[in-house]
C-alpha atoms as a PDB file:
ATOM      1  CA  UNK A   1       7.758 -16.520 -12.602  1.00  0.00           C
ATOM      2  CA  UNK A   2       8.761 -19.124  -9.684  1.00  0.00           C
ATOM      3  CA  UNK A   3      10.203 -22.238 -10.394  1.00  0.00           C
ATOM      4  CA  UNK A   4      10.171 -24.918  -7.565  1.00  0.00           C
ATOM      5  CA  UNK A   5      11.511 -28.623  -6.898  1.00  0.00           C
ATOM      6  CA  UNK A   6       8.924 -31.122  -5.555  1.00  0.00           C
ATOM      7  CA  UNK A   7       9.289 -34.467  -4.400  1.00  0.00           C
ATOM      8  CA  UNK A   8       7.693 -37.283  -6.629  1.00  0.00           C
ATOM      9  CA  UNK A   9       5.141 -38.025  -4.164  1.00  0.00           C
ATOM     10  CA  UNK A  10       3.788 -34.671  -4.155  1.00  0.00           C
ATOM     11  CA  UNK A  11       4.362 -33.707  -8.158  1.00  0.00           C
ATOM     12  CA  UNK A  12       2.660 -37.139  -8.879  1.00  0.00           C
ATOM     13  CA  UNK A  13      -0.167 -36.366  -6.725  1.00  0.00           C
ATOM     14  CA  UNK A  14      -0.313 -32.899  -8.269  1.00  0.00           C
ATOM     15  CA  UNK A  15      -0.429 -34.520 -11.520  1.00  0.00           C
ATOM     16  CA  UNK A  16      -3.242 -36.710 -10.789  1.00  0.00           C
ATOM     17  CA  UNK A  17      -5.701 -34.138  -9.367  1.00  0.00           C
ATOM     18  CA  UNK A  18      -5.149 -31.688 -12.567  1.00  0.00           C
ATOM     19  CA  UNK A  19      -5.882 -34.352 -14.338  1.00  0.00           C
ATOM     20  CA  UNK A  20      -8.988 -35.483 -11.991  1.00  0.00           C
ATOM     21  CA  UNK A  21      -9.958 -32.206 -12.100  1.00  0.00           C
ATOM     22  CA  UNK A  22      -9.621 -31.017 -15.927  1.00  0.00           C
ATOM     23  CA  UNK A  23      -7.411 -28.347 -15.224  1.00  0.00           C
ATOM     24  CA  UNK A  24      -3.315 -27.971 -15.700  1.00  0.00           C
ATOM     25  CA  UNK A  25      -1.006 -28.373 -13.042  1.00  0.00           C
ATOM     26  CA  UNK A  26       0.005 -24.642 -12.987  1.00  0.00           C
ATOM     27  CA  UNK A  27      -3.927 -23.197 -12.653  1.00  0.00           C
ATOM     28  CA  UNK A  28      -4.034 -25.970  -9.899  1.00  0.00           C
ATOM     29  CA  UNK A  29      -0.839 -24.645  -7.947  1.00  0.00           C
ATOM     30  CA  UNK A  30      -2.611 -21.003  -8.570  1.00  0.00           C
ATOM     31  CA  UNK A  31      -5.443 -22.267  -7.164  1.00  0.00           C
ATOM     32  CA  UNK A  32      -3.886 -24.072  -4.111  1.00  0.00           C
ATOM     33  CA  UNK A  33      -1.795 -20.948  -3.060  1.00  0.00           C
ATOM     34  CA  UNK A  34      -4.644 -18.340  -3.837  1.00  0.00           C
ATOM     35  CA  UNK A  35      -6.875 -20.477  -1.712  1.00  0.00           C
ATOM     36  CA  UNK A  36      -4.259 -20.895   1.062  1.00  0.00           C
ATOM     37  CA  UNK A  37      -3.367 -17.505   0.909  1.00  0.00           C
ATOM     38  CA  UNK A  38      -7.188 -16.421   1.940  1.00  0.00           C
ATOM     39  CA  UNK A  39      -6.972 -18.733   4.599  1.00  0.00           C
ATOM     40  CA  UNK A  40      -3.948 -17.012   6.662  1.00  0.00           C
ATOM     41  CA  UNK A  41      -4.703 -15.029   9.496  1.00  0.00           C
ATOM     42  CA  UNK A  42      -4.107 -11.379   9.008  1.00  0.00           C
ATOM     43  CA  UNK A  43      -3.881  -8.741  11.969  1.00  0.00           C
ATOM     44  CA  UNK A  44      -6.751  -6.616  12.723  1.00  0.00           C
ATOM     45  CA  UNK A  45      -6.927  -3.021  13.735  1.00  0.00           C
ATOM     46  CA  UNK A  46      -5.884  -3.709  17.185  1.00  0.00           C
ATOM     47  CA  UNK A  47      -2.735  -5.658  16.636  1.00  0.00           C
ATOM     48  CA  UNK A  48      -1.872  -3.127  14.182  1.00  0.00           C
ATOM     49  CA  UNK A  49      -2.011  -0.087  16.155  1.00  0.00           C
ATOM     50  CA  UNK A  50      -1.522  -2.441  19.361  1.00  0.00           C
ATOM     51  CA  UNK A  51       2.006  -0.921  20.609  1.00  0.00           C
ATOM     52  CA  UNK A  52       0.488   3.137  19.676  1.00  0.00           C
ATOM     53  CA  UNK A  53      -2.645   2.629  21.562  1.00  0.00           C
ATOM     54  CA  UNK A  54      -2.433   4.653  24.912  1.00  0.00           C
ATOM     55  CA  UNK A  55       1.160   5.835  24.037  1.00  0.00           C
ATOM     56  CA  UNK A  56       0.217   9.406  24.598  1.00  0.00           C
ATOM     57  CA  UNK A  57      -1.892   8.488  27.776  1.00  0.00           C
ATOM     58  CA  UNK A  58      -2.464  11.381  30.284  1.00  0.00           C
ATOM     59  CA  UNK A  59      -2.325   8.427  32.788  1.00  0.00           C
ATOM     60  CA  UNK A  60      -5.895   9.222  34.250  1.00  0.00           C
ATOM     61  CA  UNK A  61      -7.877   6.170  33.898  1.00  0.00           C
ATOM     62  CA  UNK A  62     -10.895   8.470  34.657  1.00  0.00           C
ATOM     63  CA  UNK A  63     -11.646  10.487  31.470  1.00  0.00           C
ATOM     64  CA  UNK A  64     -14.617   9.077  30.331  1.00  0.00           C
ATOM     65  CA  UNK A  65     -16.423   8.235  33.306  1.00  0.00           C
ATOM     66  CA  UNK A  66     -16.031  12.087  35.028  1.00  0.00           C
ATOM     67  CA  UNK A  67     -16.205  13.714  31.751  1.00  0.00           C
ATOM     68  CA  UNK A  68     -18.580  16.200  32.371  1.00  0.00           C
ATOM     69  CA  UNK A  69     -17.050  17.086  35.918  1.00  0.00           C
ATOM     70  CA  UNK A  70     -13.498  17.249  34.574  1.00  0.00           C
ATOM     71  CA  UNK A  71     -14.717  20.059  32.011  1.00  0.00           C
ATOM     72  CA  UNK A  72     -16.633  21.878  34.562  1.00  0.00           C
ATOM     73  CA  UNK A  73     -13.281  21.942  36.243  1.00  0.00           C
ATOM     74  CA  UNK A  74     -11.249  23.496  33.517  1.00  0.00           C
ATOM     75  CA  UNK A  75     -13.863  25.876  32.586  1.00  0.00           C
ATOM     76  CA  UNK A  76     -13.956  27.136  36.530  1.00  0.00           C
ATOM     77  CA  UNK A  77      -9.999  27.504  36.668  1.00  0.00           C
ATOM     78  CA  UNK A  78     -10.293  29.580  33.163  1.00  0.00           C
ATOM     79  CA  UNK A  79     -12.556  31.481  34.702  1.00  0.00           C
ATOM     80  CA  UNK A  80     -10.488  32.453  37.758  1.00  0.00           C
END
């Protein structure tokens, strides 16, 4: 349970839109937090994992373009 002080302004106009609207003023607080709740922005996957992301870089920004040739390379040195 939460109990909070409003100013009149704001508990009258609270009053009058339950009352506009049919519903009590507690399902219309519910209501007015669920709905502004929805609306914040949350982080996606990249923020999230932003400061792990290339932590445990090898520090060769070539990997994925010389693929193949890198693999032929470490096959070759096993070899030897």
């Amino acid at each position: 349970m939460i109990t909070l002080r409003l100013d009149e302004k704001l508990e009258q106009d609270i009053n009058t839109t339950a009352n506009n609207l049919g519903l009590t003023k507690s399902e219309l607080i519910r209501r007015s937090i669920h709905e502004y709740l929805g609306k914040l922005e949350r982080p996606g996957a990249w923020e999230t994992g932003e400061d792990l992301f290339g932590k445990y870089s090898s520090g060769r920004g070539n990997l994925s373009t010389e693929r193949k040739e890198l693999v032929k390379a470490r096959i070759r040195a096993k070899r030897k």
